[in-house]
Protein backbone atom coordinates (compact mmCIF):
# COMPACT_ATOMS: atom_id res chain seq x y z
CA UNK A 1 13.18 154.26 -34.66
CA UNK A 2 11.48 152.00 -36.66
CA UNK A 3 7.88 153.81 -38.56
CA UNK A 4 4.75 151.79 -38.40
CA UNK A 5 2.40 151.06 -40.98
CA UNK A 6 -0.24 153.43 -40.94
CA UNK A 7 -4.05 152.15 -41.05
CA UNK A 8 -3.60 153.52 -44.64
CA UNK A 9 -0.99 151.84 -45.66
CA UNK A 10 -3.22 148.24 -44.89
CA UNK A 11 -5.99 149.58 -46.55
CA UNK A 12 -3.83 150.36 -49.99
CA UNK A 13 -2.32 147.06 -50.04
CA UNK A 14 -5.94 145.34 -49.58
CA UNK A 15 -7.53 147.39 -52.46
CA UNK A 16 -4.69 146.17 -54.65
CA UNK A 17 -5.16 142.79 -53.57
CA UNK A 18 -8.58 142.62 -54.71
CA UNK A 19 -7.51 144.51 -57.14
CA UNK A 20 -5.02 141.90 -58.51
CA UNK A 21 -7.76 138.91 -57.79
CA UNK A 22 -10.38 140.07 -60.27
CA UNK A 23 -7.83 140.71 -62.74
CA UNK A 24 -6.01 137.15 -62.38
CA UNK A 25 -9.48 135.68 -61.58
CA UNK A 26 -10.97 136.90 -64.86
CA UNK A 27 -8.18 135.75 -66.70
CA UNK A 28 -8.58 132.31 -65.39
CA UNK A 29 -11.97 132.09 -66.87
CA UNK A 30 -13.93 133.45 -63.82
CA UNK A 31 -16.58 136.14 -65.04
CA UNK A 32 -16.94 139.13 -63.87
CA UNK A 33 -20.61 138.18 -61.85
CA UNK A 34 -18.54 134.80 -60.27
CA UNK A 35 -15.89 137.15 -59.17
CA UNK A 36 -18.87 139.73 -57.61
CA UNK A 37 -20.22 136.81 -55.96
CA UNK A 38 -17.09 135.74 -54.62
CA UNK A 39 -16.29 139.17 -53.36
CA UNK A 40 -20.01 140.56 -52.90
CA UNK A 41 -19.66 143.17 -54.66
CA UNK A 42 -20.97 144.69 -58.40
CA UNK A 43 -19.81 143.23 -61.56
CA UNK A 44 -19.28 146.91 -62.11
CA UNK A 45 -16.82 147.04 -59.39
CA UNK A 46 -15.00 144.13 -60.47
CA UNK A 47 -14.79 145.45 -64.07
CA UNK A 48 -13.44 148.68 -62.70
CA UNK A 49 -11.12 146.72 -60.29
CA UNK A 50 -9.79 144.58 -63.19
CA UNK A 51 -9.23 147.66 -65.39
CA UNK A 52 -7.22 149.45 -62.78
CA UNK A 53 -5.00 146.65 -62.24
CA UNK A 54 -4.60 146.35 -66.12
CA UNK A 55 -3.45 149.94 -66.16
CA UNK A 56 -0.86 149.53 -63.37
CA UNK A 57 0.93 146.35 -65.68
CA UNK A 58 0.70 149.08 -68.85
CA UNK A 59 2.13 151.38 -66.76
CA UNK A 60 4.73 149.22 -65.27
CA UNK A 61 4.13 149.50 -61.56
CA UNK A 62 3.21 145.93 -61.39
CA UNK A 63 4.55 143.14 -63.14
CA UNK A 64 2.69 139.71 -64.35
CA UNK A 65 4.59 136.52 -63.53
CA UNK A 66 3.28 132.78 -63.69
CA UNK A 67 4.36 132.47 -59.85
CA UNK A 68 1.12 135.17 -59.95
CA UNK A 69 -0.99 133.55 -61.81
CA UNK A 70 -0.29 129.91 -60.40
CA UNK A 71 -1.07 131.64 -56.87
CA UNK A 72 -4.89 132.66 -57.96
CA UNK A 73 -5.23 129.45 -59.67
CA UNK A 74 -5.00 127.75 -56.56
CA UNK A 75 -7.03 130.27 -55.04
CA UNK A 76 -9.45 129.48 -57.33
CA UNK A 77 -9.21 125.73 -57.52
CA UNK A 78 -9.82 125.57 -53.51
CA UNK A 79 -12.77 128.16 -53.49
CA UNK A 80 -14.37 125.86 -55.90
CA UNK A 81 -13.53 122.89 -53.71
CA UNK A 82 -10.60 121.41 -55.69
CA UNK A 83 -8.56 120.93 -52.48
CA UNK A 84 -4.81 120.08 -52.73
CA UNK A 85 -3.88 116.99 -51.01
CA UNK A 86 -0.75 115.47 -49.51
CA UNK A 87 -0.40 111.46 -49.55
CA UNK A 88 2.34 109.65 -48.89
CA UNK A 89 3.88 106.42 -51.07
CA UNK A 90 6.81 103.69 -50.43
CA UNK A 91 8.09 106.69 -52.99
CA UNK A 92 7.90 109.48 -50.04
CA UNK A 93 5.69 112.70 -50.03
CA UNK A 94 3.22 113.85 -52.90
CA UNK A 95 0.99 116.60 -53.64
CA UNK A 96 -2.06 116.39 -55.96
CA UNK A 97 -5.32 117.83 -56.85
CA UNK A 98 -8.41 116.21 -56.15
CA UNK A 99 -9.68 116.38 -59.24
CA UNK A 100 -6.58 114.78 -60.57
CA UNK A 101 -6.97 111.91 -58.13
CA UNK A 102 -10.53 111.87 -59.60
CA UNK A 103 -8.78 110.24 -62.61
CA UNK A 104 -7.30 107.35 -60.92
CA UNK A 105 -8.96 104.07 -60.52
CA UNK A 106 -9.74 102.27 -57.89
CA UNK A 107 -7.15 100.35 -56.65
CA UNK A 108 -4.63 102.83 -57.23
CA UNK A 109 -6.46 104.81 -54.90
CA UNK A 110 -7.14 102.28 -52.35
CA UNK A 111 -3.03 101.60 -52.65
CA UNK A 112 -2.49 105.18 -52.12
CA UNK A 113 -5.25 105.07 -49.13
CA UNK A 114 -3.36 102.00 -47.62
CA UNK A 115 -0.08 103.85 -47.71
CA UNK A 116 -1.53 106.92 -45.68
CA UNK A 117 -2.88 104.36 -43.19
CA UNK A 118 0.25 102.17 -42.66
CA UNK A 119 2.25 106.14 -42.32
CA UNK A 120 0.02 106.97 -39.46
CA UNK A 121 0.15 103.37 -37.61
CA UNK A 122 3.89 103.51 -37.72
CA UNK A 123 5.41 104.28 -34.00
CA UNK A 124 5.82 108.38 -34.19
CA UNK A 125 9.51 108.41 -34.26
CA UNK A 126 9.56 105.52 -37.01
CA UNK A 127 8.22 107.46 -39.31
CA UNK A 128 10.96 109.76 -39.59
CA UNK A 129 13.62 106.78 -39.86
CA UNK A 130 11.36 105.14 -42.59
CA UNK A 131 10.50 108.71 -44.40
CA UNK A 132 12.86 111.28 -45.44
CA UNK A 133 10.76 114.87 -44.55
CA UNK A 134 10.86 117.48 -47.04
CA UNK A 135 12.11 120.79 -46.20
CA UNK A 136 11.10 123.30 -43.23
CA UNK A 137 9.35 120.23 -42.09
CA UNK A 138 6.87 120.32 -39.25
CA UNK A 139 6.44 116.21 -38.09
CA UNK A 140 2.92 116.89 -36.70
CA UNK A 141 2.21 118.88 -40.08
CA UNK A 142 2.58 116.17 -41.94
CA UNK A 143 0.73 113.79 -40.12
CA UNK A 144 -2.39 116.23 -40.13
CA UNK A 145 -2.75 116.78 -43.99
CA UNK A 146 -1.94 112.70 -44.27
CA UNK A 147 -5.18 112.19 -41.92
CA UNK A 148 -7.15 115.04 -44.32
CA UNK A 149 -5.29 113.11 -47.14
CA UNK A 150 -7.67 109.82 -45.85
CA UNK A 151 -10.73 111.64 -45.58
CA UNK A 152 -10.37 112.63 -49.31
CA UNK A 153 -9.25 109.28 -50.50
CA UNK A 154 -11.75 107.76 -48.23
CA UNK A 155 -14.35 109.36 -49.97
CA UNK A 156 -13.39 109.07 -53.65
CA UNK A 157 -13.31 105.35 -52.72
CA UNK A 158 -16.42 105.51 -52.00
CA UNK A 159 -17.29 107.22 -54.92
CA UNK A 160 -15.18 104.52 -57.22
CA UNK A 161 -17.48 101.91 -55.20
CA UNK A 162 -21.16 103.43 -56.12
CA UNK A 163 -20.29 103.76 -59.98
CA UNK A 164 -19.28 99.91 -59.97
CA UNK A 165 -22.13 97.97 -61.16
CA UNK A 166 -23.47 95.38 -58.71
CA UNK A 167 -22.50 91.83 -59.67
CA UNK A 168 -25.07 89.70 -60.96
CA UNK A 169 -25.99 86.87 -58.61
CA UNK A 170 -24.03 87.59 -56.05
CA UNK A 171 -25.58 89.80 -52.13
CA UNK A 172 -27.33 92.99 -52.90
């Protein structure tokens, strides 16, 4: 017979996940009151949260990894509203930060925006012949975070647009 997990058992595992934030948090650059506002709680709490975390890694209960610390970066990076978005190119299926499409210019963006458009126009079975999916692949997935994708790249367009300056003598 198969034992379930006890109320206790939850309630363990979610103290050491908070646990485990404010330490990764705080060494991500976070301090200890953005963390307590995050988690509304003390910056006491989050100290003494940190330290017992740091005391399970001395004691070697818990191990640090980069697969760790890559996890609460991205945690962090989309609490602060650094979303990660998918696009797709005539190259396939990519991933990026928005803050790293930040640093593109214009007309690679509008390319990229173009590609996401002409993706969801295609017929819905054509885009798997024209496509190759990535892995564990969901097709209506895809085509969701492509149509966030265009709200993003929509909008640092429009961004790229309002720092141009206005030509002289031209409409205003």
């Amino acid at each position: 017979m198969k034992k379930r997990r006890s109320d206790d058992d939850h309630d363990d595992d979610l103290e050491r996940t908070i646990d485990e934030a404010c330490y990764y948090l705080s060494r991500l650059g976070v301090d200890d009151e953005g963390i307590a506002k995050r988690f509304e709680t003390s910056t006491r709490e989050v100290a003494r949260r940190r330290s017992r975390f740091s005391e399970l890694i001395q004691d070697g209960d818990v191990a640090v990894g980069q697969a760790d610390m890559n996890f609460w970066r991205d945690i962090k990076n989309e609490a602060e509203g650094n979303i990660r978005v998918t696009f797709v190119s005539d190259k396939g299926f990519h991933h990026a930060w928005r803050s790293d499409l930040t640093k593109l210019d214009g007309p690679t963006l509008l390319s990229i925006y173009e590609s996401c458009r002409h993706f969801l126009d295609l017929d819905p079975s054509a885009r798997f012949v024209e496509y190759s999916p990535p892995k564990n692949y969901d097709p209506l997935a895809m085509q969701r975070e492509i149509k966030k994708a265009l709200l993003t790249l929509g909008a640092l367009l429009d961004e790229k647009w309002r720092e141009q300056p206005a030509p002289s003598g031209g409409i205003t």
